[in-house]
Protein backbone atom coordinates (compact mmCIF):
# COMPACT_ATOMS: atom_id res chain seq x y z
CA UNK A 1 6.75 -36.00 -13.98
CA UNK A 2 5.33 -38.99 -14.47
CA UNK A 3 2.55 -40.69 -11.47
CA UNK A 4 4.59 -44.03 -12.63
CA UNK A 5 7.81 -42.48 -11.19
CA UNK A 6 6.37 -41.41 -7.87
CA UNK A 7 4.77 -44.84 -7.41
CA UNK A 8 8.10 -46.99 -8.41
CA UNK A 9 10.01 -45.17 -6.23
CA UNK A 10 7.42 -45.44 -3.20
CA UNK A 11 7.42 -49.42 -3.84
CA UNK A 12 10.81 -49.64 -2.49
CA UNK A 13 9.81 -48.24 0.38
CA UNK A 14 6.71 -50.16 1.00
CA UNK A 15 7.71 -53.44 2.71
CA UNK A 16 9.19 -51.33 5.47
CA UNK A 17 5.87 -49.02 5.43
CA UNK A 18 2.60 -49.96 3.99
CA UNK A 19 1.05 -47.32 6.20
CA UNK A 20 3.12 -44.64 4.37
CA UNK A 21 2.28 -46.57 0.88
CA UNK A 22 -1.45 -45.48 2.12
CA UNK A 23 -0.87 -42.28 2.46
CA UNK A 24 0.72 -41.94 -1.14
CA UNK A 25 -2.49 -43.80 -2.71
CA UNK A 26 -4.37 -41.33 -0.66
CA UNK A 27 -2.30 -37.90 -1.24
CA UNK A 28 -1.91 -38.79 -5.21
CA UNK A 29 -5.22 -40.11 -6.10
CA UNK A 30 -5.82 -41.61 -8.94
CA UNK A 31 -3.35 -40.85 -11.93
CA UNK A 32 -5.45 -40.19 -14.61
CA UNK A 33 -9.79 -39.81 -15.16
CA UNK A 34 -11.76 -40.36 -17.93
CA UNK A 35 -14.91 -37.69 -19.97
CA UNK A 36 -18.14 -39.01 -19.36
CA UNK A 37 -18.83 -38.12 -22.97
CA UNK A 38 -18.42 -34.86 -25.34
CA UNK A 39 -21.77 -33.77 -24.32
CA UNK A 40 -20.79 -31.26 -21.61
CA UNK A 41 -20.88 -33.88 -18.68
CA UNK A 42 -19.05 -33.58 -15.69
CA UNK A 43 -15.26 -35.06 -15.78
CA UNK A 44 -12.26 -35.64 -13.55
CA UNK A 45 -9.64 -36.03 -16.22
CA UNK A 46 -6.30 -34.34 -15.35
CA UNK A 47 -6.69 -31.07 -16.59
CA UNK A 48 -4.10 -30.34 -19.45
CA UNK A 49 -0.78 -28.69 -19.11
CA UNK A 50 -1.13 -25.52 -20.64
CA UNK A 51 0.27 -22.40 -18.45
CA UNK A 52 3.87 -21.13 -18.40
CA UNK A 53 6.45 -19.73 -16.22
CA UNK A 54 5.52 -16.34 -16.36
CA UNK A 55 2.17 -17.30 -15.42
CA UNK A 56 3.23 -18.88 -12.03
CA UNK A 57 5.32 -15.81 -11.69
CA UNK A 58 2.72 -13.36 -12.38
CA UNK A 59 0.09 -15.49 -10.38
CA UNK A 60 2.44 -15.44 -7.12
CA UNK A 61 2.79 -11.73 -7.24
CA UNK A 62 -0.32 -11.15 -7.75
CA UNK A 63 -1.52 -13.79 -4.58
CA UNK A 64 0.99 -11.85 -2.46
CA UNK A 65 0.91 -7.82 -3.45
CA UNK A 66 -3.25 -6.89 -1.97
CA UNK A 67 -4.08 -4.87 1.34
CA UNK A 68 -1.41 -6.49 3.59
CA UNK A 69 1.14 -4.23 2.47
CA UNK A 70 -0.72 -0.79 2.27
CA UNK A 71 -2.07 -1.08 5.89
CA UNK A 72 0.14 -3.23 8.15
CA UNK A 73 2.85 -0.87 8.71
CA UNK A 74 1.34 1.50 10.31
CA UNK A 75 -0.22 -0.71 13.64
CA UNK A 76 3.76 -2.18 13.25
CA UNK A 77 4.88 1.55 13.28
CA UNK A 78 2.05 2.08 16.43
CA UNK A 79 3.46 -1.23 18.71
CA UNK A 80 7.15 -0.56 17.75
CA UNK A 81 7.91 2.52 17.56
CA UNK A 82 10.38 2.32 15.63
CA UNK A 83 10.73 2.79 11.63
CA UNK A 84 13.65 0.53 11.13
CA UNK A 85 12.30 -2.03 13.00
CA UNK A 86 9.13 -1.96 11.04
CA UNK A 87 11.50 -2.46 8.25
CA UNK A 88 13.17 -5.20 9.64
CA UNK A 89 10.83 -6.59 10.13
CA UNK A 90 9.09 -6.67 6.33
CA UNK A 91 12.87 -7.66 5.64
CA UNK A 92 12.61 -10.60 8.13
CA UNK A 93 9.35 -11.36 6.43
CA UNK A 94 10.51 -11.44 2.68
CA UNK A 95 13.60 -13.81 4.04
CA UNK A 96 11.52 -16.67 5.53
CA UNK A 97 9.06 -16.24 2.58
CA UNK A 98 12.25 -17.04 0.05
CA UNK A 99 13.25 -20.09 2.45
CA UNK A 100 10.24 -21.18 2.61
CA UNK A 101 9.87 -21.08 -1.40
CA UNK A 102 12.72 -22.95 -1.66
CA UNK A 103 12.29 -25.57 0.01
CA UNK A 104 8.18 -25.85 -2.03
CA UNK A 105 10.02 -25.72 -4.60
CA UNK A 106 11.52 -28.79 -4.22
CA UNK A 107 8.87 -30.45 -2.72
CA UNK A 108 6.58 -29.23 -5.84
CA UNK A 109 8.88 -30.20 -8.72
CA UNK A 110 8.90 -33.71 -7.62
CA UNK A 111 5.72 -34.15 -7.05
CA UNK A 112 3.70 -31.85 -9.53
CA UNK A 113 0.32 -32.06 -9.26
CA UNK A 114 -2.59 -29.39 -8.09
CA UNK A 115 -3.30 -29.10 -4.63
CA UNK A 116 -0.77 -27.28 -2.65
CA UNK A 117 -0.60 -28.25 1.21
CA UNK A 118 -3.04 -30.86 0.68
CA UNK A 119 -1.14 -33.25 -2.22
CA UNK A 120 2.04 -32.54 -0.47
CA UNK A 121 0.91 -33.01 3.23
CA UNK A 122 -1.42 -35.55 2.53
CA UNK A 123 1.69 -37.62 0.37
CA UNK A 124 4.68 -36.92 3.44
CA UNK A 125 3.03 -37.14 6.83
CA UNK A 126 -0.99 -38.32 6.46
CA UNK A 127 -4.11 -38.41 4.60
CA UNK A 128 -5.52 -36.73 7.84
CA UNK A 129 -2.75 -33.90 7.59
CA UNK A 130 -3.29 -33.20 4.13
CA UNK A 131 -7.42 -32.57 4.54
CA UNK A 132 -7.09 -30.57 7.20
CA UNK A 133 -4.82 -28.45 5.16
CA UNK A 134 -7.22 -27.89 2.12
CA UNK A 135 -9.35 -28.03 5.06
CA UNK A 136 -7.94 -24.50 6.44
CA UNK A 137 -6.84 -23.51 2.49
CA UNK A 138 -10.81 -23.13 2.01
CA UNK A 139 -12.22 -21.10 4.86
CA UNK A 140 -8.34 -19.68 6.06
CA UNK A 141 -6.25 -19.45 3.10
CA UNK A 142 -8.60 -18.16 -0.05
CA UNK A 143 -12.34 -17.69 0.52
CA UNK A 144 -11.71 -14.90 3.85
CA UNK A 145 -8.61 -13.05 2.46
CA UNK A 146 -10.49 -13.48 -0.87
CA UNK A 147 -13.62 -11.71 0.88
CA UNK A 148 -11.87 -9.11 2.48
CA UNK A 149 -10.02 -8.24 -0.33
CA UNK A 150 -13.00 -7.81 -2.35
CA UNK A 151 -14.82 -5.35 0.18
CA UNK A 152 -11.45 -3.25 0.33
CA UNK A 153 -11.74 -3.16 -3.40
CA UNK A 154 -15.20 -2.24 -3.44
CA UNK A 155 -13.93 0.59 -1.24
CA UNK A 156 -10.91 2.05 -2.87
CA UNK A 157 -12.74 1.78 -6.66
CA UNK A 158 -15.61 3.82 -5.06
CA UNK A 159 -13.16 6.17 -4.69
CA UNK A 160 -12.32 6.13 -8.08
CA UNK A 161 -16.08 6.11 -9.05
CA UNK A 162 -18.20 8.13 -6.28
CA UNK A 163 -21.75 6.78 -5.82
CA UNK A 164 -21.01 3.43 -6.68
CA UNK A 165 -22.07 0.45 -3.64
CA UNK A 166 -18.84 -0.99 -2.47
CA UNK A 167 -20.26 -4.10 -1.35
CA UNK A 168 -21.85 -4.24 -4.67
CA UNK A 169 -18.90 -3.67 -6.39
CA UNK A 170 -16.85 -6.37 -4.49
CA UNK A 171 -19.96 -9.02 -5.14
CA UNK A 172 -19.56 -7.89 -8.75
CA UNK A 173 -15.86 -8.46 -8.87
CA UNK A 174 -16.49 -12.00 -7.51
CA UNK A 175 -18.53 -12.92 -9.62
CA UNK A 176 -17.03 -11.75 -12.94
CA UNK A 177 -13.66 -13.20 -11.86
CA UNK A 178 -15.35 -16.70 -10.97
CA UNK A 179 -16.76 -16.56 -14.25
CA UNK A 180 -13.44 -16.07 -16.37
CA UNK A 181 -11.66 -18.08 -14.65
CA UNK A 182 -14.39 -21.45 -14.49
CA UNK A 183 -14.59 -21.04 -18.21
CA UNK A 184 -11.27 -20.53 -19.69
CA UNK A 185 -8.01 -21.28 -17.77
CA UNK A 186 -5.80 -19.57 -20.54
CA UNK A 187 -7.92 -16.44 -20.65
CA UNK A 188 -7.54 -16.17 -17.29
CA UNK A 189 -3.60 -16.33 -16.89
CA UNK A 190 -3.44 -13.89 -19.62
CA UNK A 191 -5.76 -11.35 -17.99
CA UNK A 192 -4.77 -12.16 -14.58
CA UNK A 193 -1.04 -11.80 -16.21
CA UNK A 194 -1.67 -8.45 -17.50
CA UNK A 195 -3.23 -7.16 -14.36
CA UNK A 196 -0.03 -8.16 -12.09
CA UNK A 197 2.22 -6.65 -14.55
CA UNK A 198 0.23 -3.02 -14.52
CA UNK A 199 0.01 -3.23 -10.98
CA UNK A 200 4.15 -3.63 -10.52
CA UNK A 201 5.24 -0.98 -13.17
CA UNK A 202 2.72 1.11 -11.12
CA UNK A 203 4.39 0.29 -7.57
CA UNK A 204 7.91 0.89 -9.28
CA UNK A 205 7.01 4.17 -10.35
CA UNK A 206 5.28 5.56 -6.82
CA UNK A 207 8.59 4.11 -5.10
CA UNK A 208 10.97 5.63 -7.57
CA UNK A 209 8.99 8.63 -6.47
CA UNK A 210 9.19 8.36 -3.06
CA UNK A 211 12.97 7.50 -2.96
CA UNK A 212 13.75 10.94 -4.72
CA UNK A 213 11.56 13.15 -2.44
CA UNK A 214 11.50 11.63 1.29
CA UNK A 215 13.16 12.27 3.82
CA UNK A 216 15.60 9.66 5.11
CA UNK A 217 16.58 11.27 8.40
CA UNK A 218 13.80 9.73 9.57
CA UNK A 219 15.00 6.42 9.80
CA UNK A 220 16.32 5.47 13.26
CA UNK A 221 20.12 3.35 13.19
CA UNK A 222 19.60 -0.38 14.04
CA UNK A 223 21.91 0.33 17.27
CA UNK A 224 19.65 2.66 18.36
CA UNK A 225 18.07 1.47 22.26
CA UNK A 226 14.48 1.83 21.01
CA UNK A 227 15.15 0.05 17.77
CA UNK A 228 17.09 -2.79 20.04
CA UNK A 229 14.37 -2.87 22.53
CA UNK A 230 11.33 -3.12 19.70
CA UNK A 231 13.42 -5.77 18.18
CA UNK A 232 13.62 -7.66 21.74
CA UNK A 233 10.09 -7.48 22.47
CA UNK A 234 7.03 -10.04 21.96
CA UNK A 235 5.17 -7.40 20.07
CA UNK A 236 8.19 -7.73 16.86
CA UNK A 237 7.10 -11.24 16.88
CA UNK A 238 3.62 -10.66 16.54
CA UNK A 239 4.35 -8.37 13.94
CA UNK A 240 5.84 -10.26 11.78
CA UNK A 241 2.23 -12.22 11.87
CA UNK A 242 1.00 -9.66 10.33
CA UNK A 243 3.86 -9.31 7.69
CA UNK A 244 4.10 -13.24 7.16
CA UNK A 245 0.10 -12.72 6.13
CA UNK A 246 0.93 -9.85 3.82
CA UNK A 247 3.60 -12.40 2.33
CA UNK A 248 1.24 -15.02 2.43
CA UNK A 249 0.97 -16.20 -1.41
CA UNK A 250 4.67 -17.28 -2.08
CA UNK A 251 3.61 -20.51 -2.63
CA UNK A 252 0.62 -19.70 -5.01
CA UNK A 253 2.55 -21.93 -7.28
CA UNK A 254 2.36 -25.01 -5.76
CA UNK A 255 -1.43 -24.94 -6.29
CA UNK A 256 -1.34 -25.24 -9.77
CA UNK A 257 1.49 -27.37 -10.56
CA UNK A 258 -1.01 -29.94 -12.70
CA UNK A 259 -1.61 -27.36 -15.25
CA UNK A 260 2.20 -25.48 -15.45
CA UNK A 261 3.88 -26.83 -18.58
CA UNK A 262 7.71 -28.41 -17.96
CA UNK A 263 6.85 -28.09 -14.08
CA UNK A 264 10.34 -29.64 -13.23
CA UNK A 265 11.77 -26.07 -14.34
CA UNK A 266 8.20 -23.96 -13.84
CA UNK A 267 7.82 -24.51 -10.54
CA UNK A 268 10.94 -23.65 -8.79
CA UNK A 269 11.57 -20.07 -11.12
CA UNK A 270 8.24 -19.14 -10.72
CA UNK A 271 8.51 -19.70 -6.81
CA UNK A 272 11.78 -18.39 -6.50
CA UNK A 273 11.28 -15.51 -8.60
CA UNK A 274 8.31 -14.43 -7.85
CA UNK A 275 8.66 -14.30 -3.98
CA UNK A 276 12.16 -12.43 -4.18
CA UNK A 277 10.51 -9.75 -6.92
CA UNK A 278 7.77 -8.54 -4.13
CA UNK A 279 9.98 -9.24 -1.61
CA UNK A 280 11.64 -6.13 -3.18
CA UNK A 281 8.87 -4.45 -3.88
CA UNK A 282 7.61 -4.54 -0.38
CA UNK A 283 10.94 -3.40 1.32
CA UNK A 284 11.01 -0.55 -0.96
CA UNK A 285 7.13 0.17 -0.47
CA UNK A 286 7.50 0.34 3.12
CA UNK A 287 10.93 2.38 3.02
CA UNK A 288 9.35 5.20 1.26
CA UNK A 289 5.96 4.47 3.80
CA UNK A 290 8.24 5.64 6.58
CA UNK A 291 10.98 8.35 4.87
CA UNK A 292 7.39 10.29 3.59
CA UNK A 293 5.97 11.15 7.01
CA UNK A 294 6.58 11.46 10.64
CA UNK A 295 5.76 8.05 12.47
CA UNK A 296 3.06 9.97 14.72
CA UNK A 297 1.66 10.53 11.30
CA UNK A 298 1.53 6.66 10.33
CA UNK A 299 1.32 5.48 13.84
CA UNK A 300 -2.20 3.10 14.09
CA UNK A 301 -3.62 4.26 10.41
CA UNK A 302 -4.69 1.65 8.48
CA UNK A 303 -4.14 4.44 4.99
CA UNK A 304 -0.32 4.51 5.14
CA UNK A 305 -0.11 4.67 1.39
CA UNK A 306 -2.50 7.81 1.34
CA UNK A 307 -0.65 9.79 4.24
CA UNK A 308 3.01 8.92 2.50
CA UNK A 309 1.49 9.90 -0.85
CA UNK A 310 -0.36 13.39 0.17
CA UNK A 311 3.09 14.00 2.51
CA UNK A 312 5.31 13.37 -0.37
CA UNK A 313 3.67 15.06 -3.09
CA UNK A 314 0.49 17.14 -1.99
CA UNK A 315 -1.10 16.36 -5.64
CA UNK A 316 -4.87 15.05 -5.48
CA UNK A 317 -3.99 13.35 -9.20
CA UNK A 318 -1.43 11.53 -7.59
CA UNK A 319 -3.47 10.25 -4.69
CA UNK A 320 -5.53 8.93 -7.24
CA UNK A 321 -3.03 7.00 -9.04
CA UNK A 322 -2.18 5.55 -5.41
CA UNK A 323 -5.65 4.89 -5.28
CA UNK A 324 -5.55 3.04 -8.48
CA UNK A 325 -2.55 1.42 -7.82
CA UNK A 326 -4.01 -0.15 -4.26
CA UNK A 327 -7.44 -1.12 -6.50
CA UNK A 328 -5.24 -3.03 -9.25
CA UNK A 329 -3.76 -4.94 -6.52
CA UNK A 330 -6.93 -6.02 -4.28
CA UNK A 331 -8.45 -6.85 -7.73
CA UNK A 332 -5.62 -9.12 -8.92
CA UNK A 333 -5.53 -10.35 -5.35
CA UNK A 334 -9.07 -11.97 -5.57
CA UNK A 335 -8.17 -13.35 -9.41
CA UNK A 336 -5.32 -15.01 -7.71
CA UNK A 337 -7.17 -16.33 -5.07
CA UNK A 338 -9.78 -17.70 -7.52
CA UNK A 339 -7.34 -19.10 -9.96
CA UNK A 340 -5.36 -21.06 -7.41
CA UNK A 341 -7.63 -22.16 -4.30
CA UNK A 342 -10.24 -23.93 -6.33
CA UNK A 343 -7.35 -26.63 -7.59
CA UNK A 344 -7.21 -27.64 -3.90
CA UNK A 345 -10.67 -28.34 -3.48
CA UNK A 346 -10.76 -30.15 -6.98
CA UNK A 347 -7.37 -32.59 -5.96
CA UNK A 348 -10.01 -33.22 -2.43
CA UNK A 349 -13.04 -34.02 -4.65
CA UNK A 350 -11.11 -36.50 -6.73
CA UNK A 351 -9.52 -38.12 -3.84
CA UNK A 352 -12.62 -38.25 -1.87
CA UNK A 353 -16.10 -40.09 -3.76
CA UNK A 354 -18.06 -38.20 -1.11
CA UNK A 355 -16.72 -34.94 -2.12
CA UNK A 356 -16.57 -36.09 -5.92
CA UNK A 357 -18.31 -33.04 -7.72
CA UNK A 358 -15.76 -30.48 -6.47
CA UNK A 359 -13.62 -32.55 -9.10
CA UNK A 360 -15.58 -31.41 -11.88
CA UNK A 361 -14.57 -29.65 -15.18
CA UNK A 362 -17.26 -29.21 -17.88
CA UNK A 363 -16.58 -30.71 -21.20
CA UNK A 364 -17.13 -29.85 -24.47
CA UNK A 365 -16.64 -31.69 -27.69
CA UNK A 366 -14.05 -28.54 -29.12
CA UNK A 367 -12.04 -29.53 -25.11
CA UNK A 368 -11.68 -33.00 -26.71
CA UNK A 369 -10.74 -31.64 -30.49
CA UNK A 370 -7.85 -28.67 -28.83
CA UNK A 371 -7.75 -29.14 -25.18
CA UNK A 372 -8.52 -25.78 -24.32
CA UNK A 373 -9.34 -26.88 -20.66
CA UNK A 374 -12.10 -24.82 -18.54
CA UNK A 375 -11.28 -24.55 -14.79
CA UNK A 376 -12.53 -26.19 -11.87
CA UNK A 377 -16.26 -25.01 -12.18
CA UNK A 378 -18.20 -26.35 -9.09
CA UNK A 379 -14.71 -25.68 -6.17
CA UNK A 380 -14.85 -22.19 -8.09
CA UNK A 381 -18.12 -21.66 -6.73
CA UNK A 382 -17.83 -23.40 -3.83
CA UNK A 383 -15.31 -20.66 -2.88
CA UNK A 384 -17.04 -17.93 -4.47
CA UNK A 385 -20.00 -18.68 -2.28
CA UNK A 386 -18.04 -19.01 0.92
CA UNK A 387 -16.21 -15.55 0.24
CA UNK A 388 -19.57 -13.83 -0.52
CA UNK A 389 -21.23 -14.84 2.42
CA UNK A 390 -18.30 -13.48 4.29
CA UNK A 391 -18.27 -10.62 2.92
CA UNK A 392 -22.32 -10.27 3.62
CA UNK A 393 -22.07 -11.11 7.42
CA UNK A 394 -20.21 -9.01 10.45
CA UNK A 395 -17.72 -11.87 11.62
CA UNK A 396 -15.69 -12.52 8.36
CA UNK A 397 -13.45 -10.32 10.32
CA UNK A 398 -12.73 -12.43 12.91
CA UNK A 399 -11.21 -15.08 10.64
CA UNK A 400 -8.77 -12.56 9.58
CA UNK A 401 -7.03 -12.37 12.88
CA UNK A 402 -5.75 -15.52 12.77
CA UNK A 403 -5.07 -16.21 9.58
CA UNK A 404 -1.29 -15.30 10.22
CA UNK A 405 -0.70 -18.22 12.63
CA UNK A 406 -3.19 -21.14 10.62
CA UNK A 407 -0.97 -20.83 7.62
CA UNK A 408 2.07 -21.15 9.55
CA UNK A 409 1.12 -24.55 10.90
CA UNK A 410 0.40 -25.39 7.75
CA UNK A 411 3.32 -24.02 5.74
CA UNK A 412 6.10 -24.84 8.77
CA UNK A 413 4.43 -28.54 7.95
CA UNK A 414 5.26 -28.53 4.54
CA UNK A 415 8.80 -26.80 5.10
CA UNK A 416 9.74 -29.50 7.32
CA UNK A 417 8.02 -32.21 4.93
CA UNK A 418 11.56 -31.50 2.53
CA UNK A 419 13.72 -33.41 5.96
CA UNK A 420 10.52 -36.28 5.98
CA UNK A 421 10.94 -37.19 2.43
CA UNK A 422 14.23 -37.28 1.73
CA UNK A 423 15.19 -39.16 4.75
CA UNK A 424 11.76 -41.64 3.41
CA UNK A 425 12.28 -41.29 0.23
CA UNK A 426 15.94 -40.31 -0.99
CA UNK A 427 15.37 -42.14 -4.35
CA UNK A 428 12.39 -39.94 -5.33
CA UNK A 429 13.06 -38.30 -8.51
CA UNK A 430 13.90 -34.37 -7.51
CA UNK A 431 14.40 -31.99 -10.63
CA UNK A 432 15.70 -29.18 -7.94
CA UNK A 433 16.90 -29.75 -4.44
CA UNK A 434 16.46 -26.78 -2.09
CA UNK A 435 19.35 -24.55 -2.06
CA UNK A 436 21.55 -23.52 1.11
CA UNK A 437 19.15 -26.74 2.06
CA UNK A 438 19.36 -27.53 5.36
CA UNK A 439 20.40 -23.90 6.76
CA UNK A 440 17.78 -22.01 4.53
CA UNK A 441 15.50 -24.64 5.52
CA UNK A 442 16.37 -24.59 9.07
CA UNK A 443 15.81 -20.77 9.40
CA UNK A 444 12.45 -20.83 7.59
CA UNK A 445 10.99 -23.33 10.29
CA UNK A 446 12.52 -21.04 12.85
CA UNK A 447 11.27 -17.93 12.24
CA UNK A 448 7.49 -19.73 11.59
CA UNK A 449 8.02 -21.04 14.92
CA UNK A 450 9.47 -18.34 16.81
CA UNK A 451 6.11 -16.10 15.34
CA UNK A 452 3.79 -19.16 16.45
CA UNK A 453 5.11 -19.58 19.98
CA UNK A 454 5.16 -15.99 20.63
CA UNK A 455 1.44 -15.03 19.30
CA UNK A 456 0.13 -17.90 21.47
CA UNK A 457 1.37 -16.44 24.15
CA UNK A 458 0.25 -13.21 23.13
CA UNK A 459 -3.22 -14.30 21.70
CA UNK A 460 -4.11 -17.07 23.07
CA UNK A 461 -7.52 -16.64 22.44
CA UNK A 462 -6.83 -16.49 18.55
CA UNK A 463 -5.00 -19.48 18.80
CA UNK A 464 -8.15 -21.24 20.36
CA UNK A 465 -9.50 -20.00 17.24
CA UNK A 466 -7.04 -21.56 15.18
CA UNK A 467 -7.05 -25.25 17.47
CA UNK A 468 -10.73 -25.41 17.29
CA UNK A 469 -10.53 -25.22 13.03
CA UNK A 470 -8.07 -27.84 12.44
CA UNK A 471 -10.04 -29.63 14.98
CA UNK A 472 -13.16 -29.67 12.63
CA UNK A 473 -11.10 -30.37 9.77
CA UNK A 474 -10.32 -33.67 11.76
CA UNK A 475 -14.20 -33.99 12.12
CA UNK A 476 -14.96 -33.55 8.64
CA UNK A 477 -11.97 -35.89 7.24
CA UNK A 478 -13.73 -38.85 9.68
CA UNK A 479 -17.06 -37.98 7.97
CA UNK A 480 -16.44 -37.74 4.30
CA UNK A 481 -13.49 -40.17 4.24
CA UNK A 482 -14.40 -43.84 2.34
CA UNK A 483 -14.47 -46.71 4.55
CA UNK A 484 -11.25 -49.27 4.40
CA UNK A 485 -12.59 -52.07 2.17
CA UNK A 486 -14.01 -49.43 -0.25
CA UNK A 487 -10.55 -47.44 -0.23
CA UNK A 488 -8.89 -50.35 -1.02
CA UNK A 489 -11.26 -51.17 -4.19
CA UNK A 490 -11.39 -47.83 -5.42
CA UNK A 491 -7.25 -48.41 -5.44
């Protein structure tokens, strides 16, 4: 969609708000940039619209499936005790993930641009809002998932390959990926494409396996007291923390709306799609999980896949396809999270002149000729460097425990943002309006809420955590943010 749309429809608006008209010049940037030259030189032209559908689809599935789903449900299986609440749980999960999809994809179509949180934050509430959510998208949302998931890979192909340094492997996995995907964004869909794909045909075939040899007696009736009881209690609601991060990706989508091709239609199939595919995969992933073993087996071990897999088939070859299968998926995790977090810190260095050379693509004269467009270079390091350094120090770890409730400040923000703008701006130009919209939207925000309230109360250290790193967010948007008379000239 046009930036001319967005900004016609915002000047109706703007002699009863000129502070919102702010925010919009802020959020949106400018509309266009300009090469330098042909000679290679940095340039913060938008970047051309060359991915498709099944790209976005492939690149949410791949964000979401990673280590989340082979190790949560057994700590879930520990504090509940209870299978079918663990279940209910993943199902509770996979629901507020497709609300919340909905409504980004709303929010996305009509206002397509990379960035995620931080374009659509920054364009419906504040400038502030949106840097403090690429802000938490950097060190929260893609460099220490990114990091972790590259030491668990490390692990599991050294499984594959004895002898082999798992930290070394991880680095080397970083580094490759950052390559591909800084110098060719259409060779990196495609690979990261093909991946995905392997990965899911793999995950159907171990479930179809497990559904014709477990045992479902195992599964306890939702009427049953314990299940009712596991249900009631503030541990379910922590829980689903831990599920909401292993659904965390859904909106992987968003991130790269500048480059998806017809984005009107892209944008909310790919969301929509994607989230509801792994939502089935990951219901039928953990069903087998807890129809394979006993849950004193599973209770507290981080290797559910492993136990379900040796329980349900006793066949080292097939361990090792599980073992594959859980490699594929850290490995397309980090692509993902290298393909899509870098266009957040590129929209923040072209919005920002102090953060200017995050917004820079190199250029070459055959870009100019066929705009085969190379990806955000310098925010690809950026994050690659971040992520390494986690995974080279002892406290990376500690980001990971509150992950869960970060992103659902941030995503509860943007959920809510689809109320803000069309009660703002109902003339805005919107290619898809949220469906079920406002129940689905209504029981999105819920759930995010009902997880944050209870895991302050139950963590309230982690949510200190969490306070003090939108607080420096704040910090850093005062310090790199241009001063009023030069914000207006640069406008």
């Amino acid at each position: 969609m046009p930036h001319a749309e967005h900004h016609n429809g915002r000047d109706k608006h703007d002699k009863h708000d000129k502070h919102n008209s702010r925010s919009h010049d802020a959020a949106t940037g400018p509309a266009d940039g300009s090469l330098d030259d042909a000679r290679g030189l940095p340039s913060t032209a938008a970047p051309p619209r060359i991915l498709g559908t099944p790209t976005a689809i492939l690149l949410i599935a791949a964000s979401m499936i990673g280590a989340g789903v082979f190790t949560t449900t057994g700590f879930l299986i520990r504090d509940l005790g209870s299978q079918s609440a663990v279940l209910l749980a993943w199902a509770i999960g996979g629901i507020t993930a497709l609300c919340g999809a909905l409504a980004y994809a709303e929010l996305a179509a009509a206002l397509p641009q990379n960035g995620g949180e931080y374009r659509l934050l920054g364009r419906i509430y504040h400038p502030a809002v949106g840097f403090v959510a690429g802000w938490i998208s950097l060190i929260v949302g893609f460099s220490a998932p990114m990091a972790a998931a590259a030491i668990a890979f490390g692990e599991y192909f050294g499984r594959l390959v004895p002898g082999l340094n798992p930290t070394l492997v991880g680095l080397a996995a970083i580094l490759c990926l950052a390559l591909m995907h800084g110098l060719r964004v259409r060779l990196g869909g495609l690979v990261q494409g093909a991946v995905t794909a392997l990965t899911m045909l793999l995950i159907v075939a171990f479930i179809a396996g497990g559904l014709a040899f477990g045992d479902f007696s195992r599964l306890t009736p939702l009427s049953d007291p314990q299940t009712l009881q596991a249900i009631r209690s503030p541990a379910f609601a922590v829980g689903l923390v831990f599920v909401s991060f292993a659904y965390s990706g859904w909106n992987a989508a968003a991130y790269i709306a500048g480059e998806l091709t017809e984005p009107s239609r892209s944008i909310p199939r790919a969301l929509i799609i994607g989230t509801l595919t792994v939502t089935l995969l990951y219901l039928g992933l953990n069903l087998v999980f807890v129809i394979a073993a006993p849950a004193s087996a599973l209770s507290g071990v981080v290797e559910v896949g492993y136990i379900a897999a040796e329980a349900l088939f006793n066949d080292p070859w097939i361990t090792t396809g599980l073992t594959l299968i859980v490699a594929l998926g850290l490995l397309t995790t980090v692509s993902a999270l290298m393909m899509a977090g870098p266009r957040v810190y590129e929209a923040l260095g072209g919005d920002y002149p102090r953060l200017r050379g995050l917004a820079s693509r190199l250029t070459s004269r055959t870009d100019l000729e066929k705009p085969r467009s190379r990806g955000p270079a310098r925010a690809i390091a950026l994050q690659a460097l971040i992520a390494t350094a986690m995974m080279l120090s002892a406290t990376f770890s500690d980001l990971l425990t509150y992950m869960g409730i970060t992103l659902a400040l941030s995503s509860g923000l943007t959920v809510a943002g689809v109320f803000v703008l069309r009660w703002r701006e109902p003339e805005l130009p919107r290619p898809y309006r949220t469906w079920g919209h406002p129940l689905t939207t209504l029981l999105a925000l819920s759930l995010m809420a009902w997880m944050i309230v209870f895991t302050v109360g139950e963590r309230p250290i982690t949510s200190l955590f969490a306070a003090a790193t939108i607080a420096a967010g704040l910090v850093l948007y005062v310090a790199v943010r241009p001063p009023p008379a030069r914000h207006r000239q640069s406008r």
